[in-house]
PDB file of N, CA and C in Angstrom:
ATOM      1  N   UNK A   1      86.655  69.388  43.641  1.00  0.00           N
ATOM      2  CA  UNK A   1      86.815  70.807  43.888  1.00  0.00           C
ATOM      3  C   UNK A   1      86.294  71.181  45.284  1.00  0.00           C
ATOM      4  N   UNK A   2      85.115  70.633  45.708  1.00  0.00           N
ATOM      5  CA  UNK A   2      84.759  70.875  46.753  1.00  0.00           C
ATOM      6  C   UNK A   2      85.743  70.412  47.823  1.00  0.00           C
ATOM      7  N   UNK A   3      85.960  69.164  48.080  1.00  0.00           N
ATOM      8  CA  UNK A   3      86.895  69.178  49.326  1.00  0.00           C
ATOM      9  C   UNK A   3      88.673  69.819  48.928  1.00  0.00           C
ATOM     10  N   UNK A   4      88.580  70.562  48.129  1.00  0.00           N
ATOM     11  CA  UNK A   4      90.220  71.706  47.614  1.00  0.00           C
ATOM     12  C   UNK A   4      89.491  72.475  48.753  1.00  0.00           C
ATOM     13  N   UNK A   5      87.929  72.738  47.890  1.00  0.00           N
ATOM     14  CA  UNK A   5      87.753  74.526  48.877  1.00  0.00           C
ATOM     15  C   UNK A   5      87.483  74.150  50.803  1.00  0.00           C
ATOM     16  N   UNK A   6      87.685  73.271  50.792  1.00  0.00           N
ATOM     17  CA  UNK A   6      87.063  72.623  52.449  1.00  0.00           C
ATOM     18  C   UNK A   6      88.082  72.588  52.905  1.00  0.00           C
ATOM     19  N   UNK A   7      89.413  72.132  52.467  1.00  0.00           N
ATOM     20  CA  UNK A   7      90.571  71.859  53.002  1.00  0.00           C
ATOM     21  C   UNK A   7      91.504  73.348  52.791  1.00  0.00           C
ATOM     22  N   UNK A   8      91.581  73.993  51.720  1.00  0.00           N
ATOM     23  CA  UNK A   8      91.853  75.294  51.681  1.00  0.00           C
ATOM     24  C   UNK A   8      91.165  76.202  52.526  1.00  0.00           C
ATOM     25  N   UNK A   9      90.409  76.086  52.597  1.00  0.00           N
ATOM     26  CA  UNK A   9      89.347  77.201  53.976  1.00  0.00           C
ATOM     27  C   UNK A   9      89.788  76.619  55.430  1.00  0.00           C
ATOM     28  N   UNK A  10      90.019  75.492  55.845  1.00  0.00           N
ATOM     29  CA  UNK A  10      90.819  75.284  57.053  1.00  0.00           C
ATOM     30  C   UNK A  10      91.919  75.840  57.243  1.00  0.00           C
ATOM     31  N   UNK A  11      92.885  75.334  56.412  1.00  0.00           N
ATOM     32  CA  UNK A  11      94.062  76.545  56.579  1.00  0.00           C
ATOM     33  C   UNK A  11      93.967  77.785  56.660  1.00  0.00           C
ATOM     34  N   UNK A  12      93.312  78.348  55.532  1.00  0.00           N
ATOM     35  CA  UNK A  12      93.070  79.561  55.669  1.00  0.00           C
ATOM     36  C   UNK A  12      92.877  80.395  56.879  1.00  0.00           C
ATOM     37  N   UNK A  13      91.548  79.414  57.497  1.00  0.00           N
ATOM     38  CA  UNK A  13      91.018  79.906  58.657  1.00  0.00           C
ATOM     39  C   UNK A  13      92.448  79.979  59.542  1.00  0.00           C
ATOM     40  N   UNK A  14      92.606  78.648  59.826  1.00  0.00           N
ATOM     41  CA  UNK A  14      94.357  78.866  60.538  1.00  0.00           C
ATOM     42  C   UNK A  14      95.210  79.763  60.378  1.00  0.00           C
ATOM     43  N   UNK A  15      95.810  80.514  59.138  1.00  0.00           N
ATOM     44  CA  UNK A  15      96.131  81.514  58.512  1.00  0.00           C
ATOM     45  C   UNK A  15      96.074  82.740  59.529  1.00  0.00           C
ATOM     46  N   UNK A  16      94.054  83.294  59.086  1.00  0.00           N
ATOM     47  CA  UNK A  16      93.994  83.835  59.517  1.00  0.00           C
ATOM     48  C   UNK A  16      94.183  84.782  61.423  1.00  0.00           C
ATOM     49  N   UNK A  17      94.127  83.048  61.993  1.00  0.00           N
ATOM     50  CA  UNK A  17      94.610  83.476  63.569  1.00  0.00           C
ATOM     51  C   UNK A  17      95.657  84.060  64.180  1.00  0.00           C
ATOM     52  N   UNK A  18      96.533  83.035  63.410  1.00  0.00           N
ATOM     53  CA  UNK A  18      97.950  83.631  63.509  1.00  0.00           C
ATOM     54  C   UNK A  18      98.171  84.674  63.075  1.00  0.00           C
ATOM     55  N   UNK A  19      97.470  85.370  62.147  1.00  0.00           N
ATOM     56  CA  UNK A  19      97.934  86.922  61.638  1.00  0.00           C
ATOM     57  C   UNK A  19      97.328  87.449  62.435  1.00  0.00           C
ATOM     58  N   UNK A  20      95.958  87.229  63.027  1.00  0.00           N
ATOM     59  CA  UNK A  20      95.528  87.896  64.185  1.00  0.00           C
ATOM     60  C   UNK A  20      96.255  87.880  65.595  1.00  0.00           C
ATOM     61  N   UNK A  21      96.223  87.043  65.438  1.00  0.00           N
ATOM     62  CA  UNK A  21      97.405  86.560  67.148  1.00  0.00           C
ATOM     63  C   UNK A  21      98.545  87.749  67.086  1.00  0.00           C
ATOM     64  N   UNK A  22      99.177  87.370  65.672  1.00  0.00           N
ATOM     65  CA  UNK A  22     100.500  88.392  66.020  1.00  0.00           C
ATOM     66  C   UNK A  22     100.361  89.700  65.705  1.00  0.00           C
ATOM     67  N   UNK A  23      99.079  90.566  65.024  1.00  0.00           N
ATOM     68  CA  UNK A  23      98.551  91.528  65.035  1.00  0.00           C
ATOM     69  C   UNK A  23      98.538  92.157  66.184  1.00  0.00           C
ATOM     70  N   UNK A  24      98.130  91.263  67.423  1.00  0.00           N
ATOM     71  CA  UNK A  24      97.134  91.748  68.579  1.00  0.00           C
ATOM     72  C   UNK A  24      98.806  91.681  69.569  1.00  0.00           C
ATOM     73  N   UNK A  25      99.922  90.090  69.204  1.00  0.00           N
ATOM     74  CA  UNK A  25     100.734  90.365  70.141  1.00  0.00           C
ATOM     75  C   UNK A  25     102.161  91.598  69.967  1.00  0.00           C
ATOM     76  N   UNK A  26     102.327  91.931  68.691  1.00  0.00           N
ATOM     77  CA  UNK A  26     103.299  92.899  68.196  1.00  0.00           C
ATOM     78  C   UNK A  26     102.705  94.163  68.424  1.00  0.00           C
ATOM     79  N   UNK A  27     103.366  95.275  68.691  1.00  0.00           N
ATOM     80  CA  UNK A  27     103.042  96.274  68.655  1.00  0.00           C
ATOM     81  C   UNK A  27     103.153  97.218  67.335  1.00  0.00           C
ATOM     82  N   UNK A  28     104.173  96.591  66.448  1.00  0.00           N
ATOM     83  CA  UNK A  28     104.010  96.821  64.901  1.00  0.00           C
ATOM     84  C   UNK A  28     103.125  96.263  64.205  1.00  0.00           C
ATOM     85  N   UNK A  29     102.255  95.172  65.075  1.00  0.00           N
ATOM     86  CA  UNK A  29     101.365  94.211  64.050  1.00  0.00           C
ATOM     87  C   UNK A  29     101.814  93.445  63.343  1.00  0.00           C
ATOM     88  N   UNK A  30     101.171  92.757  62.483  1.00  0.00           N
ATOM     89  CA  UNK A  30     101.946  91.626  61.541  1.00  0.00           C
ATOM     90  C   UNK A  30     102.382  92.247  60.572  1.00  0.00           C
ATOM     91  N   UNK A  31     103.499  91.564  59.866  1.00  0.00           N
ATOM     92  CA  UNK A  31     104.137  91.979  59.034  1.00  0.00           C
ATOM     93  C   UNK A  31     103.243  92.146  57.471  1.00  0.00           C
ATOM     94  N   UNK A  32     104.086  93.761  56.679  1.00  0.00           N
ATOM     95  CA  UNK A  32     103.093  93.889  55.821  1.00  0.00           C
ATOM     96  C   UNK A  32     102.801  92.633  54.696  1.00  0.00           C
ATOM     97  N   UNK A  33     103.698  92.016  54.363  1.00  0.00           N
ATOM     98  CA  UNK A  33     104.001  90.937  53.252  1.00  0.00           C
ATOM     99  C   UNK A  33     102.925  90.104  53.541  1.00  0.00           C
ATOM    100  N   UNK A  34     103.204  89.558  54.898  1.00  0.00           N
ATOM    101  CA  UNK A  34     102.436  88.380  55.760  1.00  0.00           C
ATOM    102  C   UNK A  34     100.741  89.042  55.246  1.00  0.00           C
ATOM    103  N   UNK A  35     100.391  89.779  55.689  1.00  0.00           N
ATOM    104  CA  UNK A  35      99.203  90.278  55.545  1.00  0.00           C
ATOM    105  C   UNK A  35      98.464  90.790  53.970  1.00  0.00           C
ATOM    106  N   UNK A  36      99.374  90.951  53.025  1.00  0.00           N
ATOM    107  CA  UNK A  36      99.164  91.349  52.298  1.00  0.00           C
ATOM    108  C   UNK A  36      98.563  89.538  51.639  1.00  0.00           C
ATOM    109  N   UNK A  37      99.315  88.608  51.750  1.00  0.00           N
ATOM    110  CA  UNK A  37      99.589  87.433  51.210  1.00  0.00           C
ATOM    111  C   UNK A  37      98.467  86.674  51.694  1.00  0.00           C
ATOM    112  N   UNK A  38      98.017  87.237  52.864  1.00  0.00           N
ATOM    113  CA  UNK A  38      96.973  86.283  53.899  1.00  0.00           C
ATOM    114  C   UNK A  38      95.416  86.767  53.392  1.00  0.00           C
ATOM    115  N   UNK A  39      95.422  88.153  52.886  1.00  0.00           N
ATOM    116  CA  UNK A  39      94.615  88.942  51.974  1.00  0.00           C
ATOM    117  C   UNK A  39      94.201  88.227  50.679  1.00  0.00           C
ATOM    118  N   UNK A  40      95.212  88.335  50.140  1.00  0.00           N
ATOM    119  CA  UNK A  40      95.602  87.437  48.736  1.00  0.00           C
ATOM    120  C   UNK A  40      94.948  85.990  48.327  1.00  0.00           C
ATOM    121  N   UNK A  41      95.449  85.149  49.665  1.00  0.00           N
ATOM    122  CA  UNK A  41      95.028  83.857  49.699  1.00  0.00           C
ATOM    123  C   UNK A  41      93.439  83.511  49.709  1.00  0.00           C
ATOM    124  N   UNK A  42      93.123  84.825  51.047  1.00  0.00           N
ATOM    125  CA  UNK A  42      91.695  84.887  50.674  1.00  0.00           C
ATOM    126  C   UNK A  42      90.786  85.039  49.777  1.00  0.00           C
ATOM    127  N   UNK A  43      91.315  86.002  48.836  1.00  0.00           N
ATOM    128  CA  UNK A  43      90.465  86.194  47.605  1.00  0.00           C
ATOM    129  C   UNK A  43      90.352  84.968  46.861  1.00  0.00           C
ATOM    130  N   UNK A  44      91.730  84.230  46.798  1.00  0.00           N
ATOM    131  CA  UNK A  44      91.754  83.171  45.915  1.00  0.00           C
ATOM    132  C   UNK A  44      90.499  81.837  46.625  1.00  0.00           C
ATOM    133  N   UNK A  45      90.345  82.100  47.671  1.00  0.00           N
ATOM    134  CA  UNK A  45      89.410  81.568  48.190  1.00  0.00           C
ATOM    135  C   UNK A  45      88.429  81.411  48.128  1.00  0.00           C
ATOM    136  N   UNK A  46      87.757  82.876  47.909  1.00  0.00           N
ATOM    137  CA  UNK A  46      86.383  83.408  47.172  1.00  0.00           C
ATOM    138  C   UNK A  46      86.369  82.790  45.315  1.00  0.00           C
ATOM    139  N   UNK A  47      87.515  83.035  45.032  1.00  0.00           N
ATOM    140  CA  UNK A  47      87.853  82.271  43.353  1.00  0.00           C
ATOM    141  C   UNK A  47      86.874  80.641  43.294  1.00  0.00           C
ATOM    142  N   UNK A  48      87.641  80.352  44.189  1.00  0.00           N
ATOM    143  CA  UNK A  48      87.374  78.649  44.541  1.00  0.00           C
ATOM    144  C   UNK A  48      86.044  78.565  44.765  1.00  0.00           C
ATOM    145  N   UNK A  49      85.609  79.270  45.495  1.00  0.00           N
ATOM    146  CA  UNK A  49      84.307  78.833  46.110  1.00  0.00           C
ATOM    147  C   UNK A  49      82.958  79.370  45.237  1.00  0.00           C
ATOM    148  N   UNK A  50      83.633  80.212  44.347  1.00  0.00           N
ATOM    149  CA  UNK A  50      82.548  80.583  43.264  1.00  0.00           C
ATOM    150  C   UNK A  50      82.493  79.680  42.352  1.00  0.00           C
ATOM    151  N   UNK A  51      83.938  78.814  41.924  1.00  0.00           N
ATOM    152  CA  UNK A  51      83.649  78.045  40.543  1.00  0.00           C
ATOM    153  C   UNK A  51      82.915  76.356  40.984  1.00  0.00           C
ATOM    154  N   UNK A  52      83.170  76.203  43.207  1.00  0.00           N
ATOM    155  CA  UNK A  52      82.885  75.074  43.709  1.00  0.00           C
ATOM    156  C   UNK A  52      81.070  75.431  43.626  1.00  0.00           C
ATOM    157  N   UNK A  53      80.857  76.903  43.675  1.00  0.00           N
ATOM    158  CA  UNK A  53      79.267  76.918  43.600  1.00  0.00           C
ATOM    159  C   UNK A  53      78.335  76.412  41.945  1.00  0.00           C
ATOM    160  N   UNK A  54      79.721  77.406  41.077  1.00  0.00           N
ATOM    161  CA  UNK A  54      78.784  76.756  39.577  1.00  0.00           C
ATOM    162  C   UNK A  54      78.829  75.635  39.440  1.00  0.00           C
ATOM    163  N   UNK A  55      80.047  74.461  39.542  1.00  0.00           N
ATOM    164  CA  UNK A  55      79.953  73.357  39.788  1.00  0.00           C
ATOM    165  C   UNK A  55      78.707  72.634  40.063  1.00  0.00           C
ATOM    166  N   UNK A  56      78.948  72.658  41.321  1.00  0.00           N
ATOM    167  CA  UNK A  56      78.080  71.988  42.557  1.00  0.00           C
ATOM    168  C   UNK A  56      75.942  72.143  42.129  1.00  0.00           C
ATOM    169  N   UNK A  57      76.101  73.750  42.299  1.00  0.00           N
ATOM    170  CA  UNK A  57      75.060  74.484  42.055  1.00  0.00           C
ATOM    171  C   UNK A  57      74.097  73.805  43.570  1.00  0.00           C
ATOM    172  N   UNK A  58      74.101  74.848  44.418  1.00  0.00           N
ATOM    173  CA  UNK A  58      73.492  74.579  45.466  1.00  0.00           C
ATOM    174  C   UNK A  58      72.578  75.128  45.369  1.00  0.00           C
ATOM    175  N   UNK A  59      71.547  74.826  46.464  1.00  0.00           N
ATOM    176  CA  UNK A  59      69.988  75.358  46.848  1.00  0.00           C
ATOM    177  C   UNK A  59      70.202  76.653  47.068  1.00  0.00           C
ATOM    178  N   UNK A  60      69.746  77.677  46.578  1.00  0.00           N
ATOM    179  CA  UNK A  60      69.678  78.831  46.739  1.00  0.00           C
ATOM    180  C   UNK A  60      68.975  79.177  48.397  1.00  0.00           C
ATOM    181  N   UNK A  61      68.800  77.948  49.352  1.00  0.00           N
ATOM    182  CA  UNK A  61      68.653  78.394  50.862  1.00  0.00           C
ATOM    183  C   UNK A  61      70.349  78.312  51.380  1.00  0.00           C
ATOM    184  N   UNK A  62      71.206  78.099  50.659  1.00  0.00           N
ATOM    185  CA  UNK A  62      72.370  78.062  50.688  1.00  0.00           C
ATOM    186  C   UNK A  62      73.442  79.153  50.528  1.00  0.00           C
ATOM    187  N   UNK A  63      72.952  80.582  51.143  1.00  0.00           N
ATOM    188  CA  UNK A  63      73.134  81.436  50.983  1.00  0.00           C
ATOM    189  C   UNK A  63      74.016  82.146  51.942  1.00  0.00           C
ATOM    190  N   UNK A  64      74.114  81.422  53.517  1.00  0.00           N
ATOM    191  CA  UNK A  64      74.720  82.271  53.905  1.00  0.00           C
ATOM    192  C   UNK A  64      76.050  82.258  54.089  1.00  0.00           C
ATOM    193  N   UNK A  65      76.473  81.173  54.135  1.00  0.00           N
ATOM    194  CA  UNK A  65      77.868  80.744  53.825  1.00  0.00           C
ATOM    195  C   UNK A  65      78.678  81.535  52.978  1.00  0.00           C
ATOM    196  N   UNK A  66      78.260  81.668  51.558  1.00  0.00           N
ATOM    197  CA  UNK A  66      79.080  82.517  51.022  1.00  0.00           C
ATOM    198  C   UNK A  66      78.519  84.288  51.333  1.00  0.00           C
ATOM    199  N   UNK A  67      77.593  84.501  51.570  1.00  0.00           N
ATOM    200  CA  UNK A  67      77.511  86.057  52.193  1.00  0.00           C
ATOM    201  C   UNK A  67      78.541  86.076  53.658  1.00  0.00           C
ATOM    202  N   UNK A  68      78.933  85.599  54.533  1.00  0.00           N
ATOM    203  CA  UNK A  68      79.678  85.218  55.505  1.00  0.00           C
ATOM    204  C   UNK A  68      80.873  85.903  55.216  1.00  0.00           C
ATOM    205  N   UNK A  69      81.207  84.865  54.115  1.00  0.00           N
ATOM    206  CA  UNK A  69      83.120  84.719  53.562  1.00  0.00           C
ATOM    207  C   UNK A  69      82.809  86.188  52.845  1.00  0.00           C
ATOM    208  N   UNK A  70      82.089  86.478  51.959  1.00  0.00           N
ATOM    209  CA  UNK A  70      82.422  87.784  51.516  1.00  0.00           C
ATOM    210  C   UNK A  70      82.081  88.790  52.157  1.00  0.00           C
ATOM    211  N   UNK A  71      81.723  89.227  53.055  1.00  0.00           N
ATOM    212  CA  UNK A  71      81.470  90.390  54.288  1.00  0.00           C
ATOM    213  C   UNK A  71      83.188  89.914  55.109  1.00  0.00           C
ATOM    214  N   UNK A  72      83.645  88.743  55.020  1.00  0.00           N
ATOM    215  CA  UNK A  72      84.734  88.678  55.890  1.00  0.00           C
ATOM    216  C   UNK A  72      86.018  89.457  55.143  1.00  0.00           C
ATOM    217  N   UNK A  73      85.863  89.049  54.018  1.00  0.00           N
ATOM    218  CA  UNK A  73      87.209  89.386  53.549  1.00  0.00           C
ATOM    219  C   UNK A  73      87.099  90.869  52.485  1.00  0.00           C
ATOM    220  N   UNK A  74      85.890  91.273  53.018  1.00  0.00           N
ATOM    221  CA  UNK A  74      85.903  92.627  52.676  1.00  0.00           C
ATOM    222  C   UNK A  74      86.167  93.601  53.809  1.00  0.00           C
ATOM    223  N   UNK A  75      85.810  93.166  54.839  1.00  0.00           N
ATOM    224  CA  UNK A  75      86.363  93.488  56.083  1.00  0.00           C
ATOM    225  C   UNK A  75      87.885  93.495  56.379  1.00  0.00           C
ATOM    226  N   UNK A  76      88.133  92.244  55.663  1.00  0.00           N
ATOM    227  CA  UNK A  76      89.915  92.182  55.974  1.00  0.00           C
ATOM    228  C   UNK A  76      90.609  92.968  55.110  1.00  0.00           C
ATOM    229  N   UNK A  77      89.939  93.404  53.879  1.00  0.00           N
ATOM    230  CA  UNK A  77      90.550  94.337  52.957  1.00  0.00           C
ATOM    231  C   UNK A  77      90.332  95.843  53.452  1.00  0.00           C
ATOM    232  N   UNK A  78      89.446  96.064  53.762  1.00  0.00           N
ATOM    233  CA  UNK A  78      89.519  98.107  54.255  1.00  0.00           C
ATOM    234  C   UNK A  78      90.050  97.830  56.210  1.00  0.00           C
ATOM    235  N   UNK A  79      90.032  97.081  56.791  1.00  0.00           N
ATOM    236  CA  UNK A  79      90.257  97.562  58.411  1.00  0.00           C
ATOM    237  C   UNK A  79      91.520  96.898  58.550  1.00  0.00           C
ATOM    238  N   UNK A  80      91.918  95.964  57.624  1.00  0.00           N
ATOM    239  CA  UNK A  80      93.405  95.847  57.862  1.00  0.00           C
ATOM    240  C   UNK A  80      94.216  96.121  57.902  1.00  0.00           C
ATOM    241  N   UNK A  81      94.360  97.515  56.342  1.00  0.00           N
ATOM    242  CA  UNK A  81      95.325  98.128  56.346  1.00  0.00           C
ATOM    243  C   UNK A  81      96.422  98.784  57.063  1.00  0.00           C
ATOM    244  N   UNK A  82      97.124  98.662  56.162  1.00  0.00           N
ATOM    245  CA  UNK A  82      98.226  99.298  57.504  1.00  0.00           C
ATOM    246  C   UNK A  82      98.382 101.053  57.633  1.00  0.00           C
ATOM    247  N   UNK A  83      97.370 101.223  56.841  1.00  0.00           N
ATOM    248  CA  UNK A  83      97.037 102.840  57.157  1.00  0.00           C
ATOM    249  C   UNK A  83      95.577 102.893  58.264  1.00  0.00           C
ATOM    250  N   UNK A  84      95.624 102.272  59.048  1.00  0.00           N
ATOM    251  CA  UNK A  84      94.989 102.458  59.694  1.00  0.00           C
ATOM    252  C   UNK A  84      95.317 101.960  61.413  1.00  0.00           C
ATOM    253  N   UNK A  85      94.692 102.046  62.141  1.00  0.00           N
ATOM    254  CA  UNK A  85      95.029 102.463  63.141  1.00  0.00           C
ATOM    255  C   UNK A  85      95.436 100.897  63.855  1.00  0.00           C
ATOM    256  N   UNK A  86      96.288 100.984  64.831  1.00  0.00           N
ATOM    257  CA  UNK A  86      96.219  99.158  64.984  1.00  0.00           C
ATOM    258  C   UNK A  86      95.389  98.993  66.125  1.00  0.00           C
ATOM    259  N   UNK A  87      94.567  99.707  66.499  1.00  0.00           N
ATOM    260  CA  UNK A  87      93.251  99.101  66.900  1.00  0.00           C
ATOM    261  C   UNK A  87      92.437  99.022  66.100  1.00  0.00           C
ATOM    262  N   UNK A  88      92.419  99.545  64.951  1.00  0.00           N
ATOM    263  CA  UNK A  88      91.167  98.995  63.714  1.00  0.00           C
ATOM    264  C   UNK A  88      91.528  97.685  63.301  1.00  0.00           C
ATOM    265  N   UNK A  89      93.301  97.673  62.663  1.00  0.00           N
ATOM    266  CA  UNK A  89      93.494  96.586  62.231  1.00  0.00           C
ATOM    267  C   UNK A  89      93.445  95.223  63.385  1.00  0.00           C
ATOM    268  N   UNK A  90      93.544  95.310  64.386  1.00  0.00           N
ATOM    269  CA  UNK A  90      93.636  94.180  65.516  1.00  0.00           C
ATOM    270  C   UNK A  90      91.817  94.105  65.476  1.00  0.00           C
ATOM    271  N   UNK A  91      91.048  94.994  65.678  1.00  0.00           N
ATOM    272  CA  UNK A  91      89.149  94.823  65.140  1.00  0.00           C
ATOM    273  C   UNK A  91      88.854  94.070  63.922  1.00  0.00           C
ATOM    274  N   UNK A  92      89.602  94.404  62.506  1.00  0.00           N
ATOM    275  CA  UNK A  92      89.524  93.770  61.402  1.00  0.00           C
ATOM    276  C   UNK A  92      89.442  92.653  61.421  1.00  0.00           C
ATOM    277  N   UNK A  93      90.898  92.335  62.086  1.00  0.00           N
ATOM    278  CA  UNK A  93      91.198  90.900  62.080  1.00  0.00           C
ATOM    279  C   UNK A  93      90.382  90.007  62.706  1.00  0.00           C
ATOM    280  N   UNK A  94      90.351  90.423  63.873  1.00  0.00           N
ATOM    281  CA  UNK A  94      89.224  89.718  65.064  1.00  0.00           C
ATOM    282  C   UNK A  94      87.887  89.283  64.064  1.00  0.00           C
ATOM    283  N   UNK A  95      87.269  90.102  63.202  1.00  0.00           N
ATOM    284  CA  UNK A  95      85.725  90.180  62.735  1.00  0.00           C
ATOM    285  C   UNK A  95      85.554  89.194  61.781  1.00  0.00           C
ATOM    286  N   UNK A  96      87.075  89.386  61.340  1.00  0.00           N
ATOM    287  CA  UNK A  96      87.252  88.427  59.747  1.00  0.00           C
ATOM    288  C   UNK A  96      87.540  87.390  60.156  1.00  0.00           C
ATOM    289  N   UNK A  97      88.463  86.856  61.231  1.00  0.00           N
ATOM    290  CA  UNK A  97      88.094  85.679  61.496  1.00  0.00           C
ATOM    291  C   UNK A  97      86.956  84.866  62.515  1.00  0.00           C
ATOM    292  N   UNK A  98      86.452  85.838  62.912  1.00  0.00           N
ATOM    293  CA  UNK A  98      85.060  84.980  63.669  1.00  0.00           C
ATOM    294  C   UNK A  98      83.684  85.150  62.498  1.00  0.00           C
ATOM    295  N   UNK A  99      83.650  86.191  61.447  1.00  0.00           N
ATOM    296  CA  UNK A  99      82.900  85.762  60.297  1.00  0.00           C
ATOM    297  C   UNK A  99      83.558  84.348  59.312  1.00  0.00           C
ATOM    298  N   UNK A 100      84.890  84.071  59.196  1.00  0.00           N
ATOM    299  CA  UNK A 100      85.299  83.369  58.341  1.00  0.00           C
ATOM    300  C   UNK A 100      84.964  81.368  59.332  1.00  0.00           C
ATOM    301  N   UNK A 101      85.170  81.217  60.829  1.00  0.00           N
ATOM    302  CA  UNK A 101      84.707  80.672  61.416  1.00  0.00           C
ATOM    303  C   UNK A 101      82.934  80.291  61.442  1.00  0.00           C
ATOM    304  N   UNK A 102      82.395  81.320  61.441  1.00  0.00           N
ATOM    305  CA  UNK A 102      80.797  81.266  61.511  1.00  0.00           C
ATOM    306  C   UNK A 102      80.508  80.488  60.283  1.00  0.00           C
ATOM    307  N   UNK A 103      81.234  81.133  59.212  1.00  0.00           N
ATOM    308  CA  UNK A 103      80.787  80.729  57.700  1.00  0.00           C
ATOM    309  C   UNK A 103      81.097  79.881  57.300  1.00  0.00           C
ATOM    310  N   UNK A 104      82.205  79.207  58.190  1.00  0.00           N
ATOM    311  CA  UNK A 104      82.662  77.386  57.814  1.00  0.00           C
ATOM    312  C   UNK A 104      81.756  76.849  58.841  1.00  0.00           C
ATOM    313  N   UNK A 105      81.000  77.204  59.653  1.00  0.00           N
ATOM    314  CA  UNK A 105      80.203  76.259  60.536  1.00  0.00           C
ATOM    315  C   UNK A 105      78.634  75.781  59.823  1.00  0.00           C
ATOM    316  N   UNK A 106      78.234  77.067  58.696  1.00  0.00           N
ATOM    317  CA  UNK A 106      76.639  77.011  58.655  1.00  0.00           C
ATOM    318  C   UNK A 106      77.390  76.048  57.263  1.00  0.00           C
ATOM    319  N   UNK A 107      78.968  76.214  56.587  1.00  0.00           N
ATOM    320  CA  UNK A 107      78.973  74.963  55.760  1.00  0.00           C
ATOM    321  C   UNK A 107      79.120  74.028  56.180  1.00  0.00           C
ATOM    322  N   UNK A 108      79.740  73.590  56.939  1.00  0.00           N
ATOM    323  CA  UNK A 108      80.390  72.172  57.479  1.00  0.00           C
ATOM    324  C   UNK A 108      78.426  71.986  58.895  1.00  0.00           C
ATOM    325  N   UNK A 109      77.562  72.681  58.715  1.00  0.00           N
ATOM    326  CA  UNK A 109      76.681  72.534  59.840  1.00  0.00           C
ATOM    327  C   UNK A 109      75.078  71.935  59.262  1.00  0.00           C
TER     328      UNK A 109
END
């Protein structure tokens, strides 16, 4: 389970650039589907990484990793929207993926 959620969180992370990339290079932003799905994937991410924690059961100094991923993709859920401004959503994106980056480094660190 653990290397699902290691190898799923790479992509992901990948995922996430490209929706940022084309966020930042479209002037419509990324498409809603695309984003909605890239949203989606994430949660299922958080899924994974909760059942890789009961599993596993890590040291409770093992904390920030998953505070990371969930500040990220709570971020990607309210500043993404597409009711909001596309300088919030092009900010969203940016935050969620340099938290979702940080938070694969203190795991993989």
């Amino acid at each position: 389970m653990l290397a699902f959620h290691m190898i799923y969180g790479v992509l992901l992370i990948l995922l996430v650039l490209l929706v940022t990339i084309w966020e930042i290079a479209r002037p419509s932003g990324a498409p809603r589907g695309l984003r909605g799905a890239t949203i989606g994937l994430m949660d299922l991410q958080i899924l994974i990484g909760i059942i890789t924690w009961i599993v596993k059961k890590p040291s409770w100094s093992f904390v920030a990793h998953p505070v990371f991923m969930i500040v990220a993709i709570i971020i990607a859920h309210i500043f993404t929207s597409t009711r909001r401004s596309r300088r919030s959503r092009v900010t969203g994106w940016i935050v969620a993926f340099v938290l979702l980056v940080l938070g694969a480094a203190l795991f993989h660190g």
